[in-house]
PDB file of N, CA and C in Angstrom:
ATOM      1  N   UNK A   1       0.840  -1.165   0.000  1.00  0.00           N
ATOM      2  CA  UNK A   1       0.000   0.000   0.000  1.00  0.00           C
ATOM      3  C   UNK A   1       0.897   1.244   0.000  1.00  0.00           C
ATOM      4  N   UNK A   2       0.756   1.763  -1.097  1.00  0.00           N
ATOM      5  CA  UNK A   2       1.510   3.497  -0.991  1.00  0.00           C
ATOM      6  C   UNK A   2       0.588   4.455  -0.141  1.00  0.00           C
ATOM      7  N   UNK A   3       1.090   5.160   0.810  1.00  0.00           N
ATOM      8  CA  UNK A   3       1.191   6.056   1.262  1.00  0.00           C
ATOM      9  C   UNK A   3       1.181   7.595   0.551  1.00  0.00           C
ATOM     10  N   UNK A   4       0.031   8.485   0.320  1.00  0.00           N
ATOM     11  CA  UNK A   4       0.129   9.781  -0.403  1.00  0.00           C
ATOM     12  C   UNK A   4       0.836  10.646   0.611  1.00  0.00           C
ATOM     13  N   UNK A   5       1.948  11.500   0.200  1.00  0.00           N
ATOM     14  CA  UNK A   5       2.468  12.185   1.137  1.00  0.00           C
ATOM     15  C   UNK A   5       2.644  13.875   0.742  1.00  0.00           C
ATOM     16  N   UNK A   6       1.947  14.805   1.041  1.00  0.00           N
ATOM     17  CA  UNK A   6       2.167  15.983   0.942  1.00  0.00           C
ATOM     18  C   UNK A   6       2.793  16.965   1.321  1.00  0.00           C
ATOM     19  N   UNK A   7       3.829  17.924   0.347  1.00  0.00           N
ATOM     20  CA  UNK A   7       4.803  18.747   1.452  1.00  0.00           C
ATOM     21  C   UNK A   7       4.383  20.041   0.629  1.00  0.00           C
ATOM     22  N   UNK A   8       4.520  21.208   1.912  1.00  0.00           N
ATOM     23  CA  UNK A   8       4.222  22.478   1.516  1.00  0.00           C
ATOM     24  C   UNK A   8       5.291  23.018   1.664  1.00  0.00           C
ATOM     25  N   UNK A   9       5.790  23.844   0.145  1.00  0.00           N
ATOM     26  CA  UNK A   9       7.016  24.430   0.141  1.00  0.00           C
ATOM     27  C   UNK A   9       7.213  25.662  -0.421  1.00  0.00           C
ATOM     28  N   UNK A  10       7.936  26.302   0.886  1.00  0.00           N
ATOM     29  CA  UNK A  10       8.015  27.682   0.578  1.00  0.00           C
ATOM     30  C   UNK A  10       9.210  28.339  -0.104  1.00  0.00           C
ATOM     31  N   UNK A  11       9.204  28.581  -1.014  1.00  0.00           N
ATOM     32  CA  UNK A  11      10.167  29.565  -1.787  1.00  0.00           C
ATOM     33  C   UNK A  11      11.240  30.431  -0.657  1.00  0.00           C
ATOM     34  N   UNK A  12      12.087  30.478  -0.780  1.00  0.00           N
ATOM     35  CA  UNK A  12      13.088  31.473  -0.245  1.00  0.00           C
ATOM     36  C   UNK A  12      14.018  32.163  -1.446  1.00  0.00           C
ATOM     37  N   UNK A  13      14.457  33.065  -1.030  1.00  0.00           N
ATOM     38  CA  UNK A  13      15.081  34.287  -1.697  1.00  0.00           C
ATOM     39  C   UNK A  13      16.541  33.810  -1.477  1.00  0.00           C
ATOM     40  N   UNK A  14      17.519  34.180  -2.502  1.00  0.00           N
ATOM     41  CA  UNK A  14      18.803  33.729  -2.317  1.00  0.00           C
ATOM     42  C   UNK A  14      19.571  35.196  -2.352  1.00  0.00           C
ATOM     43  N   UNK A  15      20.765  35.795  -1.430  1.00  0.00           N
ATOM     44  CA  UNK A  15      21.084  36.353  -1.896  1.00  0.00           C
ATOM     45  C   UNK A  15      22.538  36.667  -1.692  1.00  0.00           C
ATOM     46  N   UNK A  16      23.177  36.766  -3.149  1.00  0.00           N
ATOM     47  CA  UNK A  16      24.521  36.804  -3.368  1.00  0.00           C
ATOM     48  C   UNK A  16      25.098  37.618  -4.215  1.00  0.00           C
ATOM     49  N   UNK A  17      26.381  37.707  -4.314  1.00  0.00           N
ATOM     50  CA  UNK A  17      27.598  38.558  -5.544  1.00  0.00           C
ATOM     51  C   UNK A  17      26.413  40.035  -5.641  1.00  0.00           C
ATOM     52  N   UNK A  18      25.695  40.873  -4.386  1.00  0.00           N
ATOM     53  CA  UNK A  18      24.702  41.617  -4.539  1.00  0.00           C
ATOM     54  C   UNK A  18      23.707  41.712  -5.088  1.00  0.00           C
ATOM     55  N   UNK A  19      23.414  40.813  -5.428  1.00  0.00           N
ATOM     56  CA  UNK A  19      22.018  40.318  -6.263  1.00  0.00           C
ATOM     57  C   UNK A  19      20.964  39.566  -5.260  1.00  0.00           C
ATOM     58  N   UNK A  20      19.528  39.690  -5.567  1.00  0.00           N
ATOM     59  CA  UNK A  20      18.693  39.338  -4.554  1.00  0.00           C
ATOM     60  C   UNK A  20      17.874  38.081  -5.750  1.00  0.00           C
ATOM     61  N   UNK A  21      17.792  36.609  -5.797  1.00  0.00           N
ATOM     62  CA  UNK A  21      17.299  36.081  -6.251  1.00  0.00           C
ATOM     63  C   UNK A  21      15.265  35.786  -5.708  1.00  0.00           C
ATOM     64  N   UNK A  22      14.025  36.195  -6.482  1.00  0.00           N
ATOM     65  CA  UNK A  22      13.011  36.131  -5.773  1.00  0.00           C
ATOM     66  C   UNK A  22      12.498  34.737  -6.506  1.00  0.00           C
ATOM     67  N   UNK A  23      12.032  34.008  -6.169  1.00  0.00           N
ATOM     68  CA  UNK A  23      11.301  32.922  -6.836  1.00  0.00           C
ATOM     69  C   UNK A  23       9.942  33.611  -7.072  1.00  0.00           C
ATOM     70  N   UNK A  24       9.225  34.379  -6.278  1.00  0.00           N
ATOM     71  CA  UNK A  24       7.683  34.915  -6.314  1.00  0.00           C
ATOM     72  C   UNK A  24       7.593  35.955  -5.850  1.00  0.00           C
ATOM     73  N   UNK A  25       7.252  37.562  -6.597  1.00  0.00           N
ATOM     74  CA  UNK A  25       7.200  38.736  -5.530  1.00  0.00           C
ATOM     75  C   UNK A  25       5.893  38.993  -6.751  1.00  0.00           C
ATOM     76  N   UNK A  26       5.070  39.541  -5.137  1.00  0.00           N
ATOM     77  CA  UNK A  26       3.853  40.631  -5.934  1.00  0.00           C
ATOM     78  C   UNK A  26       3.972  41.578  -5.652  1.00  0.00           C
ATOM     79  N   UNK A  27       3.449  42.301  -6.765  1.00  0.00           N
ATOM     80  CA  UNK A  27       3.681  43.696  -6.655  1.00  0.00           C
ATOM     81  C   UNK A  27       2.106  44.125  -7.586  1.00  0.00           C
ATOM     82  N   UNK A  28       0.625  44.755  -6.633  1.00  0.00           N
ATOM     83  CA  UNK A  28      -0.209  45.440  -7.385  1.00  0.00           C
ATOM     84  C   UNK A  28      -0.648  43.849  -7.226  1.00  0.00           C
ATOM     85  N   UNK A  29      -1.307  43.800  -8.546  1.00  0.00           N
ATOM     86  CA  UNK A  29      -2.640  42.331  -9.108  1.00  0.00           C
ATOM     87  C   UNK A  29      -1.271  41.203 -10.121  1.00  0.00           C
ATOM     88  N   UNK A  30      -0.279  41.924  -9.689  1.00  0.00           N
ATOM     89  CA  UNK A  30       0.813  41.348 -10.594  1.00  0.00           C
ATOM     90  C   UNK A  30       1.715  39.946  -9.666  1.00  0.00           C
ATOM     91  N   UNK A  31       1.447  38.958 -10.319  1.00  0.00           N
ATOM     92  CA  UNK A  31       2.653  38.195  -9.253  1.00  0.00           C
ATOM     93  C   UNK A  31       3.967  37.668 -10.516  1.00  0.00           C
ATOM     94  N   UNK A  32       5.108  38.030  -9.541  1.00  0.00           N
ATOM     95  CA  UNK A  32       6.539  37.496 -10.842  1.00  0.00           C
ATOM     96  C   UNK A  32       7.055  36.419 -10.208  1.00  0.00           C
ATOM     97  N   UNK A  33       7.498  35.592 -11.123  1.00  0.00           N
ATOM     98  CA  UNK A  33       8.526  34.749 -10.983  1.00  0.00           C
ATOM     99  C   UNK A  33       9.724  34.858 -11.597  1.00  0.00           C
ATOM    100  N   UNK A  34      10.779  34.058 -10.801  1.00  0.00           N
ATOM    101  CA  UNK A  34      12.045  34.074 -10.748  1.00  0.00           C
ATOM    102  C   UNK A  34      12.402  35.585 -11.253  1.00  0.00           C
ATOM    103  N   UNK A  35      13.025  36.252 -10.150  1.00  0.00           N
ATOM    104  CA  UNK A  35      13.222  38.295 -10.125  1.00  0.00           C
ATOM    105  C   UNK A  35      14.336  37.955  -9.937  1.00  0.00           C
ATOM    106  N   UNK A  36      15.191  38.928 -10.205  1.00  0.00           N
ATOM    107  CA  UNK A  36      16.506  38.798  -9.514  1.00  0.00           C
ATOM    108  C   UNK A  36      16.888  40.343  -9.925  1.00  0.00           C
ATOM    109  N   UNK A  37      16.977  40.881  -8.431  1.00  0.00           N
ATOM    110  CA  UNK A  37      17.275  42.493  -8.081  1.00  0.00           C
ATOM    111  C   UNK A  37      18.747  42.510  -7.845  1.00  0.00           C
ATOM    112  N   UNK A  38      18.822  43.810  -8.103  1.00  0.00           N
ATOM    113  CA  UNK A  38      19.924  44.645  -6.603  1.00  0.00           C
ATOM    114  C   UNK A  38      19.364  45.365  -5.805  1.00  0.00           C
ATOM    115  N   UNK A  39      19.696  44.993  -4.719  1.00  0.00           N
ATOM    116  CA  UNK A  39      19.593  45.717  -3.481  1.00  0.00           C
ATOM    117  C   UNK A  39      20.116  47.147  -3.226  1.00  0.00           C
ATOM    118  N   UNK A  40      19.078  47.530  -2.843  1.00  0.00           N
ATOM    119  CA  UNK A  40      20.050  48.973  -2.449  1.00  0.00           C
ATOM    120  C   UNK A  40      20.661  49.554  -0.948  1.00  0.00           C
ATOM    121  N   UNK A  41      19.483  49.245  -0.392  1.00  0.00           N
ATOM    122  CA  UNK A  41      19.737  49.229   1.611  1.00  0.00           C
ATOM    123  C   UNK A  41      18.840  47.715   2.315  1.00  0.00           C
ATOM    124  N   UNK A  42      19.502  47.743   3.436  1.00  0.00           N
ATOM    125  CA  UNK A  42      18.321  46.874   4.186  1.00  0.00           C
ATOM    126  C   UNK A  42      18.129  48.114   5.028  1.00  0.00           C
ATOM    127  N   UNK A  43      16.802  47.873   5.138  1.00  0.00           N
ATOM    128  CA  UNK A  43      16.095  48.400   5.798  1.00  0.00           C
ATOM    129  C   UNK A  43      15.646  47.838   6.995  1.00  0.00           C
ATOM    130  N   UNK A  44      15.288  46.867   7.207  1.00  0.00           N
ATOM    131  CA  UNK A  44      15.305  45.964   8.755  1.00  0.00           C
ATOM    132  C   UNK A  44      15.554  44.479   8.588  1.00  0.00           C
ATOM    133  N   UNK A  45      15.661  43.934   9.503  1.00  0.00           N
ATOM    134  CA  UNK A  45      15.629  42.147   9.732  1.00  0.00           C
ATOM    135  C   UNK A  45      14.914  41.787  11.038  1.00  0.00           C
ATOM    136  N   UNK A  46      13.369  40.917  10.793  1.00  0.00           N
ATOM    137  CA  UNK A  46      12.869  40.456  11.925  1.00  0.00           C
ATOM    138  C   UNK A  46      13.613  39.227  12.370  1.00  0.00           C
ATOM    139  N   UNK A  47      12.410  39.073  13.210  1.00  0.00           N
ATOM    140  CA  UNK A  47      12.675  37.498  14.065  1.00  0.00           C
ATOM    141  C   UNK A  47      11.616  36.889  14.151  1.00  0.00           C
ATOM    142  N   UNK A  48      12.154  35.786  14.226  1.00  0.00           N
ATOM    143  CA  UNK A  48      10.563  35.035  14.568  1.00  0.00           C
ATOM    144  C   UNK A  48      11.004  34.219  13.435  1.00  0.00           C
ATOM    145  N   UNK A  49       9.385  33.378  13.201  1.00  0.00           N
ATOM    146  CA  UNK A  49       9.214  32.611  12.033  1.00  0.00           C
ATOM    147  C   UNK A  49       8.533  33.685  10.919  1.00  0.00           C
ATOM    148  N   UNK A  50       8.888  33.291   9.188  1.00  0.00           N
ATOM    149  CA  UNK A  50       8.683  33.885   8.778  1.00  0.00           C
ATOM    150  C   UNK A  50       6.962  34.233   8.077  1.00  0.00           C
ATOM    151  N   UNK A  51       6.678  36.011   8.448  1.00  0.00           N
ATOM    152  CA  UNK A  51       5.239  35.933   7.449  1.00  0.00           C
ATOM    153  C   UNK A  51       5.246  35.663   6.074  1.00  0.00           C
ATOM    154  N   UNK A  52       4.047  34.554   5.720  1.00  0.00           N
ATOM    155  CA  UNK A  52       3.837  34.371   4.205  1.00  0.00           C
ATOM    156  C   UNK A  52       5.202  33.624   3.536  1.00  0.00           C
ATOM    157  N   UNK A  53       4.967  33.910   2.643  1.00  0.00           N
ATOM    158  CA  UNK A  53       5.965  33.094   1.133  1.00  0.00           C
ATOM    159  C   UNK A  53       6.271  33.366   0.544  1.00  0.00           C
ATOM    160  N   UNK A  54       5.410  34.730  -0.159  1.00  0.00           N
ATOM    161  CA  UNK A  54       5.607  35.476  -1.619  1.00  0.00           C
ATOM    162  C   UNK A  54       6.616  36.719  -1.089  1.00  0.00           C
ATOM    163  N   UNK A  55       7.526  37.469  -1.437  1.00  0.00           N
ATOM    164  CA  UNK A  55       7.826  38.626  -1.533  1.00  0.00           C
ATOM    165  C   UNK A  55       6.814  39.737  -2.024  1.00  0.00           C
ATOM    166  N   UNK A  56       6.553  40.568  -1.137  1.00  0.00           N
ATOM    167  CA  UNK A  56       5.759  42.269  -2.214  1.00  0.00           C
ATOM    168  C   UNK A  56       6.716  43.131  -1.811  1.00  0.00           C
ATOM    169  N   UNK A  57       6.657  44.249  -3.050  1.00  0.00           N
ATOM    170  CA  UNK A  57       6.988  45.227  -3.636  1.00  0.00           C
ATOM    171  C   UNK A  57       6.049  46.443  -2.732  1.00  0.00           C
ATOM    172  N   UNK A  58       6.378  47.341  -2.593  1.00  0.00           N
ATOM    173  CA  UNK A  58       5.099  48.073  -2.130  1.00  0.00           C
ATOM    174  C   UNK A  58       5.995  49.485  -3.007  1.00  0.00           C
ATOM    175  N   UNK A  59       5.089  50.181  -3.826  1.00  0.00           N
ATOM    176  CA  UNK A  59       6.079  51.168  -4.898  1.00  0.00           C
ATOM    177  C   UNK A  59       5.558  52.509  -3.913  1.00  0.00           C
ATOM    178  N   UNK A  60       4.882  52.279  -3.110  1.00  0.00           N
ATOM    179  CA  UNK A  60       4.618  54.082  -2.775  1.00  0.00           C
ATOM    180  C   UNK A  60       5.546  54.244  -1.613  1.00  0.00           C
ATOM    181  N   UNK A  61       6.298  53.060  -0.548  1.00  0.00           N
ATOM    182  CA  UNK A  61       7.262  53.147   0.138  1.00  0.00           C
ATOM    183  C   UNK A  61       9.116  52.635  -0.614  1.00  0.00           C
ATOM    184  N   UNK A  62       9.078  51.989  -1.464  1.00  0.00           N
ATOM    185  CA  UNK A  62       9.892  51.891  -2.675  1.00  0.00           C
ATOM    186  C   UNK A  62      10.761  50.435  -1.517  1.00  0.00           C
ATOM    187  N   UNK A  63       9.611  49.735  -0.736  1.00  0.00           N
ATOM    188  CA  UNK A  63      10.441  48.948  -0.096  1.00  0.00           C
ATOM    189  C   UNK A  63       9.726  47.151  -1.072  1.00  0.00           C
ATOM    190  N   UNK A  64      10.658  46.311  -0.921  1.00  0.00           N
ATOM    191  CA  UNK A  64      10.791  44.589  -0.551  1.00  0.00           C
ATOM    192  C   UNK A  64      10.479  44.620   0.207  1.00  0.00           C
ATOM    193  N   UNK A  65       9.324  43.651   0.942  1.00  0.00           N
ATOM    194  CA  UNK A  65       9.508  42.513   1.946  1.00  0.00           C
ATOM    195  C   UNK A  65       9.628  41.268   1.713  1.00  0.00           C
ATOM    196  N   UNK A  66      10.443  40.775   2.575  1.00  0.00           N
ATOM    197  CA  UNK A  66      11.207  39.059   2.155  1.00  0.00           C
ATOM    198  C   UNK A  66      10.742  38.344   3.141  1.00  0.00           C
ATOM    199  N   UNK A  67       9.810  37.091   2.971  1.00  0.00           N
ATOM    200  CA  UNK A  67       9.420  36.693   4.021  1.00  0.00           C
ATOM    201  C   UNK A  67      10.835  35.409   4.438  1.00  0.00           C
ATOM    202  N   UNK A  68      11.406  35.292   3.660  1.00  0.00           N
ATOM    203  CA  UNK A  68      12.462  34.642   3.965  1.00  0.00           C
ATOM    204  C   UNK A  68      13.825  34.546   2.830  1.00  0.00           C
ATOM    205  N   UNK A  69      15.021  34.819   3.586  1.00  0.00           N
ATOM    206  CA  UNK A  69      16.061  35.096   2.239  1.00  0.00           C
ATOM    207  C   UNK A  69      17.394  34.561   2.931  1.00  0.00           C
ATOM    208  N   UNK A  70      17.741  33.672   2.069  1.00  0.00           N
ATOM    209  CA  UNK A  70      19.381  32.691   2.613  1.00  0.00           C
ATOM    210  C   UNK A  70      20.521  33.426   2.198  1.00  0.00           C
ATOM    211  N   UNK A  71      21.554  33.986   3.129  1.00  0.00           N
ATOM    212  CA  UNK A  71      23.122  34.553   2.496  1.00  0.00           C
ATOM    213  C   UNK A  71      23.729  34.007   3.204  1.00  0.00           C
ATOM    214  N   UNK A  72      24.825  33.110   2.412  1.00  0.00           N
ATOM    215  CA  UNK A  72      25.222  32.242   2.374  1.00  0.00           C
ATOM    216  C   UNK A  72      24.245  31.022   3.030  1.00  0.00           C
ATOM    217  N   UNK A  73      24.800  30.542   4.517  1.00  0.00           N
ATOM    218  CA  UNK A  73      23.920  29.554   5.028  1.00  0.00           C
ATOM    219  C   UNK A  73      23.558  30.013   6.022  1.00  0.00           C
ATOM    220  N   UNK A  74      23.148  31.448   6.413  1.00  0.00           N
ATOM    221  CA  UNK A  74      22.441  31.702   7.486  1.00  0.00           C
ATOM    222  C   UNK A  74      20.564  31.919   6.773  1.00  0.00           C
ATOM    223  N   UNK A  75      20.142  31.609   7.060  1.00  0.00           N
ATOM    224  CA  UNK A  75      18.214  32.463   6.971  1.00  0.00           C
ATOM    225  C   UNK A  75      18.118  33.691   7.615  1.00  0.00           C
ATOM    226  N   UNK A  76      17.717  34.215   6.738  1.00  0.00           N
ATOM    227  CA  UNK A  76      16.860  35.275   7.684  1.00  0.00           C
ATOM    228  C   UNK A  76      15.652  36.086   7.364  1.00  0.00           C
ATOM    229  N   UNK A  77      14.609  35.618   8.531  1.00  0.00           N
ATOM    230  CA  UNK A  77      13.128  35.884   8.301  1.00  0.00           C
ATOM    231  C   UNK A  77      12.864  37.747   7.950  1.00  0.00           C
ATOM    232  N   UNK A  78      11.690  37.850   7.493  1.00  0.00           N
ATOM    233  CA  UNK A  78      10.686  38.970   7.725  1.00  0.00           C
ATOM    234  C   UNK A  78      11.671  40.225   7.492  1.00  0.00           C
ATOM    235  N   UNK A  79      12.356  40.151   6.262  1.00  0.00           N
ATOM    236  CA  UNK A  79      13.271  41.554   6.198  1.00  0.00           C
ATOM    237  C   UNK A  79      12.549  42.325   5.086  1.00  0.00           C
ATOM    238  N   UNK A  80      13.530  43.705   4.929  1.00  0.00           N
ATOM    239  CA  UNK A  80      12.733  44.673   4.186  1.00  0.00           C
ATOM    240  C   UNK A  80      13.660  45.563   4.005  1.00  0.00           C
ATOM    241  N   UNK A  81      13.792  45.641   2.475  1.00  0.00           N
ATOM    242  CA  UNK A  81      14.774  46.292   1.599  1.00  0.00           C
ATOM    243  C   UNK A  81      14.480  47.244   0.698  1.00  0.00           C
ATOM    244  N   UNK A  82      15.469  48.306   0.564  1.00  0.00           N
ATOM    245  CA  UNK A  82      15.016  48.856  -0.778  1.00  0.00           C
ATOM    246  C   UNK A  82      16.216  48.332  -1.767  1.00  0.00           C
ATOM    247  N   UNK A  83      15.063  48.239  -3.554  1.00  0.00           N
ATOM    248  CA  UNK A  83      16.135  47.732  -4.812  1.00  0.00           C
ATOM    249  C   UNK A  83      16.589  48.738  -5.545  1.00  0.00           C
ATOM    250  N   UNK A  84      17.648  48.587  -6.246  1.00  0.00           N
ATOM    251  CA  UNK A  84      17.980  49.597  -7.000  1.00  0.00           C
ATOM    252  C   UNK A  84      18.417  49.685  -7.917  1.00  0.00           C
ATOM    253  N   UNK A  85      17.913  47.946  -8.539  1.00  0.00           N
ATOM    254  CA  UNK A  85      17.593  47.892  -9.901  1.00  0.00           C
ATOM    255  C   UNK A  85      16.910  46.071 -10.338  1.00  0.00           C
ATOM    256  N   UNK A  86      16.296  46.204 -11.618  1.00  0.00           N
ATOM    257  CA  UNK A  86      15.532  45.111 -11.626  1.00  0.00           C
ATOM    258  C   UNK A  86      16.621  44.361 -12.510  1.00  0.00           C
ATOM    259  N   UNK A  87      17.353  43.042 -12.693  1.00  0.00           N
ATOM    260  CA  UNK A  87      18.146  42.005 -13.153  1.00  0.00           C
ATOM    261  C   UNK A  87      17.505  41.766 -14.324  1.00  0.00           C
ATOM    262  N   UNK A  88      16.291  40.767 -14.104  1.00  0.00           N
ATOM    263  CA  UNK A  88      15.759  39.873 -14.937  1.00  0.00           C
ATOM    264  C   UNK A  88      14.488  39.546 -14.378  1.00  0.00           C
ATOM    265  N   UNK A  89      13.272  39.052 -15.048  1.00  0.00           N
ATOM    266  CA  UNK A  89      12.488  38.764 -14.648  1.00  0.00           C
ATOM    267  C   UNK A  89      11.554  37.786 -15.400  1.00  0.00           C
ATOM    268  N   UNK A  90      11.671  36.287 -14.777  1.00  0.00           N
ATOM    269  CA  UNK A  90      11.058  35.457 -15.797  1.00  0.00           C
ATOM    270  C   UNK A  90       9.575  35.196 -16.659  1.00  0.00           C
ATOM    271  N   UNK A  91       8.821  35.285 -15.491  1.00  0.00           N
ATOM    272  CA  UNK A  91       7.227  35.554 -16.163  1.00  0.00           C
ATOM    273  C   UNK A  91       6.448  36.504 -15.239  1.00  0.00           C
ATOM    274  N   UNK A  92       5.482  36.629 -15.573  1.00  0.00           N
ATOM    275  CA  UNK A  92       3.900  37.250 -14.932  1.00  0.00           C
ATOM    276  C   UNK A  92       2.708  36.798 -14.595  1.00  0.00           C
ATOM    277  N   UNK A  93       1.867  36.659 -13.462  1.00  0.00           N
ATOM    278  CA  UNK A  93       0.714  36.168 -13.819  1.00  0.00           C
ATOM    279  C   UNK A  93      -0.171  37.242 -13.016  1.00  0.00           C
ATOM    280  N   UNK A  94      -0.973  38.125 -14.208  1.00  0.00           N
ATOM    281  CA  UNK A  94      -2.220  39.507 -13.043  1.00  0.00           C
ATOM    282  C   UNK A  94      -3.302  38.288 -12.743  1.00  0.00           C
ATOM    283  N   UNK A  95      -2.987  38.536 -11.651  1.00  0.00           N
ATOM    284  CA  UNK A  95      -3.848  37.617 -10.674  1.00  0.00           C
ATOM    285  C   UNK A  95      -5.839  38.169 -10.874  1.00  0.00           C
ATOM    286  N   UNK A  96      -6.013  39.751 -11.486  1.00  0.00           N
ATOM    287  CA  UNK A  96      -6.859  40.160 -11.869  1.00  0.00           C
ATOM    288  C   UNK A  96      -7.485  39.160 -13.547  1.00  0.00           C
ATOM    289  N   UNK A  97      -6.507  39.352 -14.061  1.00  0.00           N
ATOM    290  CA  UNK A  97      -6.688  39.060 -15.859  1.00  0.00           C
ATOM    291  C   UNK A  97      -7.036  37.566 -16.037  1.00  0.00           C
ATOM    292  N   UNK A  98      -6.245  36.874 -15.074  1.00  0.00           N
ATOM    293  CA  UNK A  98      -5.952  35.439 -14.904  1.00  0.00           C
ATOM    294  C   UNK A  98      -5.469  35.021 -16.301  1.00  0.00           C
ATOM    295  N   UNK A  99      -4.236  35.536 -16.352  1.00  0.00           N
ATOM    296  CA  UNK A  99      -3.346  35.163 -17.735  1.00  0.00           C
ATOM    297  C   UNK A  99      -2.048  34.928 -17.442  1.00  0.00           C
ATOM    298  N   UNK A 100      -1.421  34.456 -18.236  1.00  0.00           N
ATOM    299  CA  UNK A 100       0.307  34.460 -17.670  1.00  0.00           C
ATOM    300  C   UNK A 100       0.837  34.976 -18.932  1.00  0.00           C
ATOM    301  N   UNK A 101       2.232  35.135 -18.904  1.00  0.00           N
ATOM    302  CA  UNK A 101       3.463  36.082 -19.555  1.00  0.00           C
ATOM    303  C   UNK A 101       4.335  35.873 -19.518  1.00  0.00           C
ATOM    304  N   UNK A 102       4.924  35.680 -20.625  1.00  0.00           N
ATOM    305  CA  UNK A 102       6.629  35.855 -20.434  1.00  0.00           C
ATOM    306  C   UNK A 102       7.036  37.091 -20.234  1.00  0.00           C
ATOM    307  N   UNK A 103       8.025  37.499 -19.443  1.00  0.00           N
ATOM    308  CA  UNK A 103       8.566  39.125 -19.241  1.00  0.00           C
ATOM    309  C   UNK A 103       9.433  39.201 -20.098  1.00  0.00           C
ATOM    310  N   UNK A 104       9.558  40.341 -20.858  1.00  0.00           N
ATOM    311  CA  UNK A 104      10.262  40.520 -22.205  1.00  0.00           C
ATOM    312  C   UNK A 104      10.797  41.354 -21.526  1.00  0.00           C
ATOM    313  N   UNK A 105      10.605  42.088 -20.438  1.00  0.00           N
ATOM    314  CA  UNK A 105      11.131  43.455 -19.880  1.00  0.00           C
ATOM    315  C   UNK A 105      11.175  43.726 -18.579  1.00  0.00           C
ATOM    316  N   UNK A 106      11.903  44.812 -17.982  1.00  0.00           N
ATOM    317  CA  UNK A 106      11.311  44.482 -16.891  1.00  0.00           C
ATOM    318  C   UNK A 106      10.598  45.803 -16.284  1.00  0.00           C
ATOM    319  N   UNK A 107       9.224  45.481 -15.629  1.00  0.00           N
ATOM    320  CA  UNK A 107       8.031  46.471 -15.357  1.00  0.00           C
ATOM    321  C   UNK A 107       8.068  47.064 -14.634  1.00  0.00           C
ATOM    322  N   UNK A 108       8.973  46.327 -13.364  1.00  0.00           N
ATOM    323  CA  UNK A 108       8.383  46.967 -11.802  1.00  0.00           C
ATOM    324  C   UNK A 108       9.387  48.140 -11.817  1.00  0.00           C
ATOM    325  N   UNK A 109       8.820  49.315 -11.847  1.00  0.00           N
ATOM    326  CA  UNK A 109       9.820  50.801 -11.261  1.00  0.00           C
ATOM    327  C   UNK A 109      10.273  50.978 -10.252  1.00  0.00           C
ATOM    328  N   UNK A 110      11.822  51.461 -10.225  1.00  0.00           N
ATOM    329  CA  UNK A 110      12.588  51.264  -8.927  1.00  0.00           C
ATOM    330  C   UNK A 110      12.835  52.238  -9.300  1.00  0.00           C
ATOM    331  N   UNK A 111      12.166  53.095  -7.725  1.00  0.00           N
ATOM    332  CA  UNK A 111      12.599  54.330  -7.192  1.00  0.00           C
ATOM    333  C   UNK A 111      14.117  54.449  -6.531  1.00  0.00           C
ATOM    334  N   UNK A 112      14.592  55.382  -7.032  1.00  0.00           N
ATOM    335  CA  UNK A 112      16.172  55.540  -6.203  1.00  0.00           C
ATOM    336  C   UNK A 112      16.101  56.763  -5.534  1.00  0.00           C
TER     337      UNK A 112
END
């Protein structure tokens, strides 16, 4: 008899050589996959366990929140950054439109 076994897995943020790798950030009705920023400041680091999964953007404070992001082999929960520039960005899905996208470009405006 097999056994069905379910695991819930949360995305974490990688970040290295100054680059911020996102597997999932929303930003607006917009959700992206695979982002990969530069950072510009941290702005804080919580504690605790981390809120949520997805990364958001919030453009009217020009901050990231990371609900979880690995440098090197430490974690660290619930931080909040500003970027200060967009890398690459693999697709789109407006969670409004219910469509997906390849990103030919990249959308999200980074305030400096």
């Amino acid at each position: 008899m097999l056994a069905s076994i379910s695991f819930s897995a949360f995305a974490v943020d990688t970040y290295s050589n100054g680059q911020l790798s996102i597997p999932l950030l929303t930003f607006g009705p917009t959700t992206y996959t695979n982002v990969v920023v530069t950072v510009g400041s941290v702005v804080s680091i919580g504690s605790g366990n981390q809120n949520g999964s997805i990364d958001n953007y919030d453009s009217a404070t020009g901050q990231l929140t990371i609900p979880s992001v690995m440098v090197r082999s430490t974690t660290y929960n619930n931080v909040v950054v500003t970027i200060s520039g967009v890398v690459s960005i693999g697709a789109s899905y407006n969670t409004t439109q219910n469509n997906s996208t390849a990103a030919t470009s990249a959308v999200i405006t980074v305030g400096m």
